[in-house]
Structures are given as structure tokens and as C-alpha cells.
C-alpha atoms as a PDB file:
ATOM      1  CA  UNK A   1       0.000   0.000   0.000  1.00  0.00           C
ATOM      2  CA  UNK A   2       1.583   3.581  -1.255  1.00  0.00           C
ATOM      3  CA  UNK A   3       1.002   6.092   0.417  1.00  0.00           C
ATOM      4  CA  UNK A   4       0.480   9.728  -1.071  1.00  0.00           C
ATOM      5  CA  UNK A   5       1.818  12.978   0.412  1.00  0.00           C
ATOM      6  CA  UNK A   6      -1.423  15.903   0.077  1.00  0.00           C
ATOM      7  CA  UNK A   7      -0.042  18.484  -2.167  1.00  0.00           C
ATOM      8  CA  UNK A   8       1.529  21.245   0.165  1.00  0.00           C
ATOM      9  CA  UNK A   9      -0.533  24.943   0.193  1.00  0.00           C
ATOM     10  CA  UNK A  10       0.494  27.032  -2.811  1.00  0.00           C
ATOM     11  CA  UNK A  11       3.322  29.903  -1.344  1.00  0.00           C
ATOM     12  CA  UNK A  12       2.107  32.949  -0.588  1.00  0.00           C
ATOM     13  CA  UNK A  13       2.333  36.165  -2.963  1.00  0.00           C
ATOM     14  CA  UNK A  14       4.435  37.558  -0.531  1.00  0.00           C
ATOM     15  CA  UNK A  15       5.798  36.454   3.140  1.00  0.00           C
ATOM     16  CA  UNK A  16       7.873  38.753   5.091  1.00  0.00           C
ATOM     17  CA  UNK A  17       9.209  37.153   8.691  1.00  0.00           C
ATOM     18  CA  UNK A  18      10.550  39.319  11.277  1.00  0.00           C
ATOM     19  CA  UNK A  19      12.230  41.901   9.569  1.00  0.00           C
ATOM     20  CA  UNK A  20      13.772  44.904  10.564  1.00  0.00           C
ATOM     21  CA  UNK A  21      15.728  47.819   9.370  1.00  0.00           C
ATOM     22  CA  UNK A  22      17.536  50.404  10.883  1.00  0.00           C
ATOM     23  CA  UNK A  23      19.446  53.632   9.532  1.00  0.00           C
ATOM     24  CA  UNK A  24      22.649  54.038  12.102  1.00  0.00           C
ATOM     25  CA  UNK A  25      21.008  54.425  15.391  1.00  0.00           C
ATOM     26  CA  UNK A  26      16.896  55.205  14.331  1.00  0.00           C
ATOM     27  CA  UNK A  27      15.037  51.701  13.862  1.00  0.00           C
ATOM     28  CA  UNK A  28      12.928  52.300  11.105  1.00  0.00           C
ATOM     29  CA  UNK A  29      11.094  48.878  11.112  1.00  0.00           C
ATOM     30  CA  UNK A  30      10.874  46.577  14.096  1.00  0.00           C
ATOM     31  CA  UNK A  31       9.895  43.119  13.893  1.00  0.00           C
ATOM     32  CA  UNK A  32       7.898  43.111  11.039  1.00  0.00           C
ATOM     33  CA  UNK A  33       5.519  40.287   9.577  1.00  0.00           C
ATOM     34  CA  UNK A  34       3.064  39.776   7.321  1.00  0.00           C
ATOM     35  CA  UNK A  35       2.068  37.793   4.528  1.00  0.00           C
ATOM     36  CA  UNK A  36      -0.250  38.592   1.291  1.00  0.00           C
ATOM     37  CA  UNK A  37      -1.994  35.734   0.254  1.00  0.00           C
ATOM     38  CA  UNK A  38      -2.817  34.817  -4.191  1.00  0.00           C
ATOM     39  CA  UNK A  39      -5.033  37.582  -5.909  1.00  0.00           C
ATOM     40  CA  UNK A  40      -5.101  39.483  -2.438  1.00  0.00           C
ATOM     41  CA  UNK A  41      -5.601  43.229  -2.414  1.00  0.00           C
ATOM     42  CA  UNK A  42      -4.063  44.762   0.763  1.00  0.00           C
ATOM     43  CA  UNK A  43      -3.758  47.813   2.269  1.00  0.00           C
ATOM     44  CA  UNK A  44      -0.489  49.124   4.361  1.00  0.00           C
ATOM     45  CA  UNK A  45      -1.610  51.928   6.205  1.00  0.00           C
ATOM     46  CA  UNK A  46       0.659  54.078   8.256  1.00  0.00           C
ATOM     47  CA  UNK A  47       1.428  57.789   8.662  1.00  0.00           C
ATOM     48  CA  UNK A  48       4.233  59.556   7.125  1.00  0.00           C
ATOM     49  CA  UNK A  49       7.361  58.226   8.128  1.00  0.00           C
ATOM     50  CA  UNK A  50       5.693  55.195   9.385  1.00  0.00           C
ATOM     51  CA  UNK A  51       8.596  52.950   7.367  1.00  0.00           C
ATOM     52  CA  UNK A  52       6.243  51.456   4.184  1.00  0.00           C
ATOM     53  CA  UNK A  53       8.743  53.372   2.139  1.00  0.00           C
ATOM     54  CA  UNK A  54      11.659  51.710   4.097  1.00  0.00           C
ATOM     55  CA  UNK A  55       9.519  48.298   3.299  1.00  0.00           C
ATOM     56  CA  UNK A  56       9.072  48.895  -0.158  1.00  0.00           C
ATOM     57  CA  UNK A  57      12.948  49.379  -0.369  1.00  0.00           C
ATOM     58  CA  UNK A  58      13.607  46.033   0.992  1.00  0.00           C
ATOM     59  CA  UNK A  59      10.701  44.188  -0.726  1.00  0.00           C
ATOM     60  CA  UNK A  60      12.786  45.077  -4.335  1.00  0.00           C
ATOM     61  CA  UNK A  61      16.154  44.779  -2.866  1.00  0.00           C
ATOM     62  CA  UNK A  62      17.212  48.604  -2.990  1.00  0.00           C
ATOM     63  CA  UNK A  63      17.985  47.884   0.692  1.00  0.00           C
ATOM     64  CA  UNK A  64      19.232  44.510   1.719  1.00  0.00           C
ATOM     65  CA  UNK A  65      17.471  43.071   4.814  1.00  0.00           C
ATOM     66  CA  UNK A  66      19.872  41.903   7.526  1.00  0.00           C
ATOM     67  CA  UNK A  67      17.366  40.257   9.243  1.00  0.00           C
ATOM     68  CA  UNK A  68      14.166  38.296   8.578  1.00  0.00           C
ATOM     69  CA  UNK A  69      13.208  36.557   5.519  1.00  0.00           C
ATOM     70  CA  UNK A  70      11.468  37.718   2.623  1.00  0.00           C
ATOM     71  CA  UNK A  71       9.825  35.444   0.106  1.00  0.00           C
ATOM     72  CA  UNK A  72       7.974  36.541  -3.198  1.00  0.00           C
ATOM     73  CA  UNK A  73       5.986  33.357  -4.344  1.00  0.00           C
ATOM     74  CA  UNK A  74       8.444  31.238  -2.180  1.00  0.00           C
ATOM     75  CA  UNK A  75      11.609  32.813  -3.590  1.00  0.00           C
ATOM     76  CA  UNK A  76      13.515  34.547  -0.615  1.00  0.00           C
ATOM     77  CA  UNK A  77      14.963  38.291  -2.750  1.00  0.00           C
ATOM     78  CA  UNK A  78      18.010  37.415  -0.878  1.00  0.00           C
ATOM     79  CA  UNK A  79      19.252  34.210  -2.240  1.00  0.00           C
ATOM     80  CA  UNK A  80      17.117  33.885  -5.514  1.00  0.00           C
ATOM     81  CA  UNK A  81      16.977  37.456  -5.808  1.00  0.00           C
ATOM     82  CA  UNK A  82      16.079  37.080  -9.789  1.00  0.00           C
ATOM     83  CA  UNK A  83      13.120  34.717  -9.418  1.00  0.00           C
ATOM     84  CA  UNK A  84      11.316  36.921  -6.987  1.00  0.00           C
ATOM     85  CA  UNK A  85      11.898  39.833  -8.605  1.00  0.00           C
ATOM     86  CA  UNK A  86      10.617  38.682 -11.933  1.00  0.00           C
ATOM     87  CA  UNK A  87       7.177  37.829 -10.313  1.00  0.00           C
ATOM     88  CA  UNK A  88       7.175  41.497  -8.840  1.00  0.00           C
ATOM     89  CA  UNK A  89       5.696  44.833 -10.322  1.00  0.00           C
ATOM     90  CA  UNK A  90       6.377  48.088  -8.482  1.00  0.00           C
ATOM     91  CA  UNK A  91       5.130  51.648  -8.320  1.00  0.00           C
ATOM     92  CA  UNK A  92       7.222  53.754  -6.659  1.00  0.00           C
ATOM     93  CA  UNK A  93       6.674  56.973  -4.434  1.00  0.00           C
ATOM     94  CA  UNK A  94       8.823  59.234  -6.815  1.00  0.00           C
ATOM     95  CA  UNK A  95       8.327  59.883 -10.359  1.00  0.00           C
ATOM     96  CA  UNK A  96      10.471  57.260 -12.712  1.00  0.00           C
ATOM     97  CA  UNK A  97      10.191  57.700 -15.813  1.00  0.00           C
ATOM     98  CA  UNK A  98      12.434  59.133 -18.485  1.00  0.00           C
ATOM     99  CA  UNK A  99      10.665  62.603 -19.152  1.00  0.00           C
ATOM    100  CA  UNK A 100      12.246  62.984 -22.806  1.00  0.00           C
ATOM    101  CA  UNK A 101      11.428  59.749 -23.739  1.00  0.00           C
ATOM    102  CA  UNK A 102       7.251  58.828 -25.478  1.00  0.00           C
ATOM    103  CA  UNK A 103       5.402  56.532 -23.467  1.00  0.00           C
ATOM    104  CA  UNK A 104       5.761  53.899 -25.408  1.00  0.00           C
ATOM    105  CA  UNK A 105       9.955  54.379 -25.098  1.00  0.00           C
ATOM    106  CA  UNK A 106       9.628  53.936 -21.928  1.00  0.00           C
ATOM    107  CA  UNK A 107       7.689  50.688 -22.116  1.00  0.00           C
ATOM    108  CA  UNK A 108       9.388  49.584 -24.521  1.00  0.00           C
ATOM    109  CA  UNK A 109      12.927  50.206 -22.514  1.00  0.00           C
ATOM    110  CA  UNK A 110      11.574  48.350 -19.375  1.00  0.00           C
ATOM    111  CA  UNK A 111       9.914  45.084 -21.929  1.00  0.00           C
ATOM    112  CA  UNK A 112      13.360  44.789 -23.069  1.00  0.00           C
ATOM    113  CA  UNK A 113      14.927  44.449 -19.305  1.00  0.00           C
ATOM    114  CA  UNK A 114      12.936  41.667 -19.079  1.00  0.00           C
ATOM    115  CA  UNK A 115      14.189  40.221 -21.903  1.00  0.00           C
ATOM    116  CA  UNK A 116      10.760  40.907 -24.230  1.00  0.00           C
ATOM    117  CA  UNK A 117      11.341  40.722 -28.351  1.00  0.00           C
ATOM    118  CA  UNK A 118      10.262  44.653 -29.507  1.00  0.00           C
ATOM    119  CA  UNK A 119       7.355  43.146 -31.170  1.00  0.00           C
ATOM    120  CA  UNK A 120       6.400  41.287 -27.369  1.00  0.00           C
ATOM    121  CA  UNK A 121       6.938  44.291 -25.782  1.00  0.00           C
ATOM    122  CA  UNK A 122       5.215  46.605 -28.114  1.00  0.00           C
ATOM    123  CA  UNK A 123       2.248  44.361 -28.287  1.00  0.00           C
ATOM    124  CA  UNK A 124       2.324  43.739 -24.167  1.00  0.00           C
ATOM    125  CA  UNK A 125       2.421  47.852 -23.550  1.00  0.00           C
ATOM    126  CA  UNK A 126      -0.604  48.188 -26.111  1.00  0.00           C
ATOM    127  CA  UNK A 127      -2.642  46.092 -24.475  1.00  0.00           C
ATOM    128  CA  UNK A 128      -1.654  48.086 -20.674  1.00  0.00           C
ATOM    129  CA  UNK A 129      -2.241  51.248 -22.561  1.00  0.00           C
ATOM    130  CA  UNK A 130      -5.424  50.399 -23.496  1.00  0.00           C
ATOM    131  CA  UNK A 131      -6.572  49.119 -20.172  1.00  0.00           C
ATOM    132  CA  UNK A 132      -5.642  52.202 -18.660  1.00  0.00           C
ATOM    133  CA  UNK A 133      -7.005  54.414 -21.367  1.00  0.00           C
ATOM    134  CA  UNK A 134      -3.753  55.679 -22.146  1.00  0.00           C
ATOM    135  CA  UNK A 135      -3.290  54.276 -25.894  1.00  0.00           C
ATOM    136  CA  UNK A 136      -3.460  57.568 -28.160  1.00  0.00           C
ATOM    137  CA  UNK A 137      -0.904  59.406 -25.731  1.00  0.00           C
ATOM    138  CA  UNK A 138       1.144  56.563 -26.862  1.00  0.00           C
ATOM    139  CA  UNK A 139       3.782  58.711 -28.975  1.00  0.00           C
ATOM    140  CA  UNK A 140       3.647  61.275 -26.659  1.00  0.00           C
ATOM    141  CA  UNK A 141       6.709  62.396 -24.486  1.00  0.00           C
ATOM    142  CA  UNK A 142       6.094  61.869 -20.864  1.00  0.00           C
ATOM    143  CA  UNK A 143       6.955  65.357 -19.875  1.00  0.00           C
ATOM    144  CA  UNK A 144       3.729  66.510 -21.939  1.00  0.00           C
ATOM    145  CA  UNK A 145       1.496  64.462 -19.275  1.00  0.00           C
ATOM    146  CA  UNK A 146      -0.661  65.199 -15.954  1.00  0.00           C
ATOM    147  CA  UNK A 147       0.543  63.583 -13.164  1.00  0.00           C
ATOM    148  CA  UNK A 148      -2.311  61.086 -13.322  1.00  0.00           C
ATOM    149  CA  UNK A 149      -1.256  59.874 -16.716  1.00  0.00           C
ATOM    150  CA  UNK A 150       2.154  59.556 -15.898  1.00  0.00           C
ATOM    151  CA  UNK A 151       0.984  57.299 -13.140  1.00  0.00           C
ATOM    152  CA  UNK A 152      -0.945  55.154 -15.130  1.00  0.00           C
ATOM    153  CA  UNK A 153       1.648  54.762 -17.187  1.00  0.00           C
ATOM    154  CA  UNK A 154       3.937  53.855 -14.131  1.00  0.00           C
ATOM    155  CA  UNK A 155       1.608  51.234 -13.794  1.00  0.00           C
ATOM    156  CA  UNK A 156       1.241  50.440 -17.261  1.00  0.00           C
ATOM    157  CA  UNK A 157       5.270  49.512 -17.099  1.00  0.00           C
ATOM    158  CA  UNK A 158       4.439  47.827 -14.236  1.00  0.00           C
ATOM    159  CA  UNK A 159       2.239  45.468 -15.156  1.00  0.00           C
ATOM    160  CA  UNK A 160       3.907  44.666 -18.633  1.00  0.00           C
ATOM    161  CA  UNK A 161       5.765  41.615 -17.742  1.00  0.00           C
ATOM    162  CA  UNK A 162       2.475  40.500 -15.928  1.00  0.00           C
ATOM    163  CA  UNK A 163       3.225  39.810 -12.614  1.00  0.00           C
ATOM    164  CA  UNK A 164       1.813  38.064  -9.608  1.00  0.00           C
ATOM    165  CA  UNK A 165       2.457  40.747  -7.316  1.00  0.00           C
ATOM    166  CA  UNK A 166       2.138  44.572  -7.801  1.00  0.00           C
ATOM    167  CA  UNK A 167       3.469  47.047  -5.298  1.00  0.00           C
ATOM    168  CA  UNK A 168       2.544  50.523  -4.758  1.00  0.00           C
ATOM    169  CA  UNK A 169       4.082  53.295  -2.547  1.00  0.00           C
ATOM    170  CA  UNK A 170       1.648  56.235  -2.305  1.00  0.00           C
ATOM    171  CA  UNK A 171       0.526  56.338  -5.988  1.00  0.00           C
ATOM    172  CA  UNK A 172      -2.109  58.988  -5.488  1.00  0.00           C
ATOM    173  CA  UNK A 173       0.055  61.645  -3.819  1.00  0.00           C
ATOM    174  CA  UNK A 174      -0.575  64.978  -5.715  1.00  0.00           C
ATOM    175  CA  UNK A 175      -2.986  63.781  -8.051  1.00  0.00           C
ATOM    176  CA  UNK A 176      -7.080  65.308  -8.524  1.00  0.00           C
ATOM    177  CA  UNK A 177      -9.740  63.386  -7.587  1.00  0.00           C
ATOM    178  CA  UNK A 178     -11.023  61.839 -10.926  1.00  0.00           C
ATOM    179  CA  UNK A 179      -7.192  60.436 -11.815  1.00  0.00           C
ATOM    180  CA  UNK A 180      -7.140  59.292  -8.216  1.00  0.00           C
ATOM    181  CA  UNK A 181     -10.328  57.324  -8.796  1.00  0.00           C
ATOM    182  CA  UNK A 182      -9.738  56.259 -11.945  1.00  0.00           C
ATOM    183  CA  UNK A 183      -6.801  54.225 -10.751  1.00  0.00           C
ATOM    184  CA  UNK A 184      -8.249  53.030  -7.515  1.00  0.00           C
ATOM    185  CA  UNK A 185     -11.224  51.294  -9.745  1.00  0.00           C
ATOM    186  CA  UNK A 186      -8.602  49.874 -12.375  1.00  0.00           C
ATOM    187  CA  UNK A 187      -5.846  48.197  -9.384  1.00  0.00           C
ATOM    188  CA  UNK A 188      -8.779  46.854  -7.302  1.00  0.00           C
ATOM    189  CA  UNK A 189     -10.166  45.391 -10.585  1.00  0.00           C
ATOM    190  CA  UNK A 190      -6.584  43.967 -11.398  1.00  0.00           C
ATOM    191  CA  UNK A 191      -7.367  41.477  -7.735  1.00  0.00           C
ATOM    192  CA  UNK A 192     -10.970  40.950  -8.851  1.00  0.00           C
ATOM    193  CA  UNK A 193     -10.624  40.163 -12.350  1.00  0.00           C
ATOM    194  CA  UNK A 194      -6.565  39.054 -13.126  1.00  0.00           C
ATOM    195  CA  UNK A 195      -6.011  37.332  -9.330  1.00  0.00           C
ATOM    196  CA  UNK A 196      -3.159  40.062  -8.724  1.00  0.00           C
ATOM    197  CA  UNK A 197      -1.621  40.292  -5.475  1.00  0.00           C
ATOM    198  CA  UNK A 198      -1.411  43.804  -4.046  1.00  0.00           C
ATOM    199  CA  UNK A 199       0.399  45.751  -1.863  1.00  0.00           C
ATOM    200  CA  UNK A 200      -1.158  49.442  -1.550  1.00  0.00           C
ATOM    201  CA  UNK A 201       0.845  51.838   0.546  1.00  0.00           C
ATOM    202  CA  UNK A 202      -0.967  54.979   1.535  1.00  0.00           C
ATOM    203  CA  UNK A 203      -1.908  57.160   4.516  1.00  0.00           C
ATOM    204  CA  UNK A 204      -5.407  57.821   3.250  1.00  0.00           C
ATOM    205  CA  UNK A 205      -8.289  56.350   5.098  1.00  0.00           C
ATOM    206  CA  UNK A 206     -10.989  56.694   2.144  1.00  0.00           C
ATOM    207  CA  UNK A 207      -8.005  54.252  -0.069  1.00  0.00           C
ATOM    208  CA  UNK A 208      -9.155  51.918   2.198  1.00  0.00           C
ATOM    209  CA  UNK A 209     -12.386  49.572   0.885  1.00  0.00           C
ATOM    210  CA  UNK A 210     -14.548  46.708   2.377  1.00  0.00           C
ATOM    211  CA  UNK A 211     -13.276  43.630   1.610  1.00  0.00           C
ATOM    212  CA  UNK A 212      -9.548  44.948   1.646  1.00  0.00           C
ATOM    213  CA  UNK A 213      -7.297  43.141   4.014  1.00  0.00           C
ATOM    214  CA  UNK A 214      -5.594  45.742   6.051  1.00  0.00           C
ATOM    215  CA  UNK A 215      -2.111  46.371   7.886  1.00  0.00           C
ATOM    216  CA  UNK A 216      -1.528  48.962   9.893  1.00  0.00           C
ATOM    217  CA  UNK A 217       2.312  50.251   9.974  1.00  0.00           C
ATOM    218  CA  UNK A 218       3.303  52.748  13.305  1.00  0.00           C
ATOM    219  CA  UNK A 219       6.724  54.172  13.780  1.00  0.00           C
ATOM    220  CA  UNK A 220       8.256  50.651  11.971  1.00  0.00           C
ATOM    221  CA  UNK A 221       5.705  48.395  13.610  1.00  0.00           C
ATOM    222  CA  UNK A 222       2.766  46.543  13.025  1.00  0.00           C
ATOM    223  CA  UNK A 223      -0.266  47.490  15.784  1.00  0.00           C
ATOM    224  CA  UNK A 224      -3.286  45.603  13.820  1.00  0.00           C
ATOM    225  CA  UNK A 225      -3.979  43.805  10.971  1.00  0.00           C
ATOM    226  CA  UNK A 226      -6.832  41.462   9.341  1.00  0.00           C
ATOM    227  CA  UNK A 227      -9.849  42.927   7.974  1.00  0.00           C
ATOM    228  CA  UNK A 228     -11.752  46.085   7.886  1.00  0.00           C
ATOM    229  CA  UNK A 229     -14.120  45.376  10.647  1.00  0.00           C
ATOM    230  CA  UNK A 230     -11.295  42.821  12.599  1.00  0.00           C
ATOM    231  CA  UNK A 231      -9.268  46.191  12.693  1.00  0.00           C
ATOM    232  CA  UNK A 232     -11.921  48.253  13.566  1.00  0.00           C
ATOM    233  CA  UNK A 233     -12.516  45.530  16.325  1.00  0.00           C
ATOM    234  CA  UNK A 234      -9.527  45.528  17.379  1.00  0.00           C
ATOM    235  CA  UNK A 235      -9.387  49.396  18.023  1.00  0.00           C
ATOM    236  CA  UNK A 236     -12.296  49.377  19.650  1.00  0.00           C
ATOM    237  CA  UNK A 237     -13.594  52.221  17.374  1.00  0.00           C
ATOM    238  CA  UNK A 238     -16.439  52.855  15.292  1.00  0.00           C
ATOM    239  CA  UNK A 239     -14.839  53.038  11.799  1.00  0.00           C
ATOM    240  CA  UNK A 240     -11.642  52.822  10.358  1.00  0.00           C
ATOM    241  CA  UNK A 241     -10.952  56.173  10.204  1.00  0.00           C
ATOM    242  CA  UNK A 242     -11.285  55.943  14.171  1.00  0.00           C
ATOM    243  CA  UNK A 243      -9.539  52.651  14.474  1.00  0.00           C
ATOM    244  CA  UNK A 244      -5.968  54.215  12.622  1.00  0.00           C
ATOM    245  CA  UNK A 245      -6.083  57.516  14.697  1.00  0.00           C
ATOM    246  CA  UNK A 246      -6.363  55.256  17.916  1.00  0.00           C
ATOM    247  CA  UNK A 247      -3.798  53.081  16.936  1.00  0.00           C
ATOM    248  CA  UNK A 248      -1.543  55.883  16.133  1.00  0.00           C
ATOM    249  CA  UNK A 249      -2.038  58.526  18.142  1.00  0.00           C
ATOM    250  CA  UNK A 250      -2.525  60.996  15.420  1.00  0.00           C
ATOM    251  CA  UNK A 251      -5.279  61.883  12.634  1.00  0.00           C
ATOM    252  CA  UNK A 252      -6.835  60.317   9.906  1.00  0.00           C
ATOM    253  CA  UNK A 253      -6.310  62.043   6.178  1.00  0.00           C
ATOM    254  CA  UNK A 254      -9.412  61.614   4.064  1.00  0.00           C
ATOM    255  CA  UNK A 255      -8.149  62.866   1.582  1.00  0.00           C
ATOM    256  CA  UNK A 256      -5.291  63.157  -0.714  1.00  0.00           C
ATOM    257  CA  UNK A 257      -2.139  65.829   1.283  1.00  0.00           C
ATOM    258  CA  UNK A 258       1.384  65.242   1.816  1.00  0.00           C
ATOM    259  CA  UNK A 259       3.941  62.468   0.602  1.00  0.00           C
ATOM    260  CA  UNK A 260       5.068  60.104   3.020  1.00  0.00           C
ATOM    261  CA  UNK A 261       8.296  60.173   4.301  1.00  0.00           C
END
């Protein structure tokens, strides 16, 4: 009689085990773990200066982490450092894109880093463009954009070498309320629709949705995380507008201010 082993659980879109950072003598993040399962959408929610920058940083290895582990799809970015990094699509804070290049330069640059054919890579960006309504600005330079379109194209690039799990690091700061929107509705969808993991970085409470799974980042710590209402639980508060000013001593921002830190 054989016996059969039960297929172990699929590995996590990302898994980050006691980690922490520091910058000479200031801790910036302090024991910090969580994990984001396949196709989930989460939200890190902290204050400026909280550290989700300082995450971020170690997540696509422009820090190294000393300590902890962290895994993308099961490959730790230390010692497989090109496997995870392949599955992972980032939006950073700043602005990074070549201004005097078109849009589709710029995709076109970052399809070939990944080792895309021009034809693959101009066929890939098309079909981001389009999602994100951004086709006929195609030949455009960037510098001729709104800040809104240069995000979406940000997250265009992104999403070109279609990967499991999509970062963002405050990618509303500065912009109006309709491009705000408009790419709130198409990263939620991208969970939804595409099973893409994400990581949302933000200090605004309306970013934050039912249904989202929520972590809540305080001077390089982690003081609650689960769902809306297990958060709001947790708090003891009425909302979750209430629940991240208890937990942090501070305010809530509604609505779109200052970048984080």
C-alpha cells in the first residue's frame, strides 16, 4: 500500500518574517511580519514616516534586509533574488520615468529588461495602454502628461511583464480626484478580475475599501492587521478612520495631502 503525500498549500504572494531595518542608530522597522496571500488586495496603512517606504525598499532589494526573511511566491529576494523579482511589479513613491522619452519608449525600454522581443513588448504595452485608457498618448513624451497619466503609465510599465504581485508606494500623492479614482477602480479590478496580489501603501483612510485586508504600519511596527471590521474591532472604534487615529495617536487624512516620508 503507497502512500500519497497531500499536495503542500500554494506559497504565498508575498511572506515577510521578522524583519527589521535600521538607519545608524533610528530603527525604522521593528519586527515586522506579514504575509499577502494569491489575488489578495491589501492595504499598508501608516502615517508619514511610518517605514512602508523603508519596506518597499527592501521588498525590491534597494535595501538589503539583515534580518528576517522575505519570500515573493516562495523565492527569498536574498538568495534567488532574480526569481522573486521577476514575479514582482512596483510603483514607486517618486516619479520614474524618463521625461524625454514617449510613453511607449519607456515601455518599450523596461519590456526589453525583461528580456521581451520589440514586437512582445510593443504588443504587451498596447494592451496596458489600453486598459488604462492611455493608448493615443502613446507617442507622446512623458513630460507633456498630468501627473495622473504619468501614473498610469507607471503602472502600465508595471504590469507589462504581468506579474503576480504589484506594489505601490503612495501612488495617489498629488494627483485630482477623478485620476485618483480612476486608478483606484482599475488596481482593485486587477485582484478581482486578473487574481493580482497587491500591496497598496498609503496614509489615506478613504483608499481603504470593504473587503480589503488591512495592515496597519506605526513608527516601523505593526499594531493591527486582518480585515476592515477585525481592525476596527480591534481598536475598539467605530470606523476605520477611528480605528488608525487610535492606533496611532494621530489623525486620519481623508483625503489626498502630503507624501510620506
Amino acid at each position: 500500500m503507497s502512500l500519497i503525500a497531500p499536495e503542500s498549500e500554494p506559497a504565498p504572494a508575498l511572506d515577510i518574517a521578522s524583519v527589521s531595518h535600521a538607519f545608524g542608530s533610528r530603527k525604522a522597522l521593528d519586527d515586522v511580519t506579514l504575509a499577502i496571500g494569491r489575488a489578495q488586495h491589501c492595504i499598508l496603512l501608516g502615517p508619514n514616516g511610518a517605514g512602508k517606504t523603508t519596506l518597499f525598499s527592501l521588498i525590491t532589494r534597494l535595501y538589503d534586509n539583515a534580518s528576517g526573511i522575505i519570500r515573493i511566491f516562495g523565492h527569498d529576494v536574498r538568495r534567488d533574488a532574480s526569481a522573486a523579482l521577476r514575479r514582482l511589479g512596483v510603483v514607486f513613491q517618486q516619479r520614474t520615468l524618463d521625461l524625454d522619452l514617449s510613453v511607449m519608449q519607456n515601455l518599450a525600454y523596461h519590456g526589453a529588461l525583461h528580456g521581451f522581443s520589440p514586437a512582445e513588448a510593443k504588443r504587451q504595452a498596447e494592451k496596458e495602454l489600453v486598459r488604462l485608457d492611455m493608448i493615443e498618448r502613446a507617442g507622446e513624451k512623458v513630460r507633456r502628461l498630468s501627473g495622473g497619466q504619468m501614473r498610469r503609465v507607471e503602472i502600465a510599465r508595471a504590469l507589462l511583464h504581468r506579474p503576480g504581485l504589484l506594489l505601490l508606494d503612495e501612488p495617489t500623492v498629488g494627483l485630482d480626484i477623478e485620476s485618483r479614482q480612476r486608478i483606484l477602480d482599475h488596481v482593485r479590478s486587477l485582484s478581482r478580475q486578473e487574481g493580482t496580489a497587491v500591496l497598496w501603501a498609503t496614509h489615506l483612510i478613504d483608499e481603504v475599501v470593504p473587503g480589503s485586508q488591512v495592515v496597519i504600519l506605526h513608527r516601523g511596527r505593526i499594531v493591527a492587521s486582518g480585515s476592515v471590521d477585525d481592525v476596527v474591532a480591534h481598536a475598539g472604534a467605530r470606523d476605520i478612520g477611528a480605528a488608525f487615529a487610535t492606533l496611532t495617536g494621530g489623525r486620519a487624512h481623508p483625503v489626498n495631502s502630503v507624501p510620506d516620508a
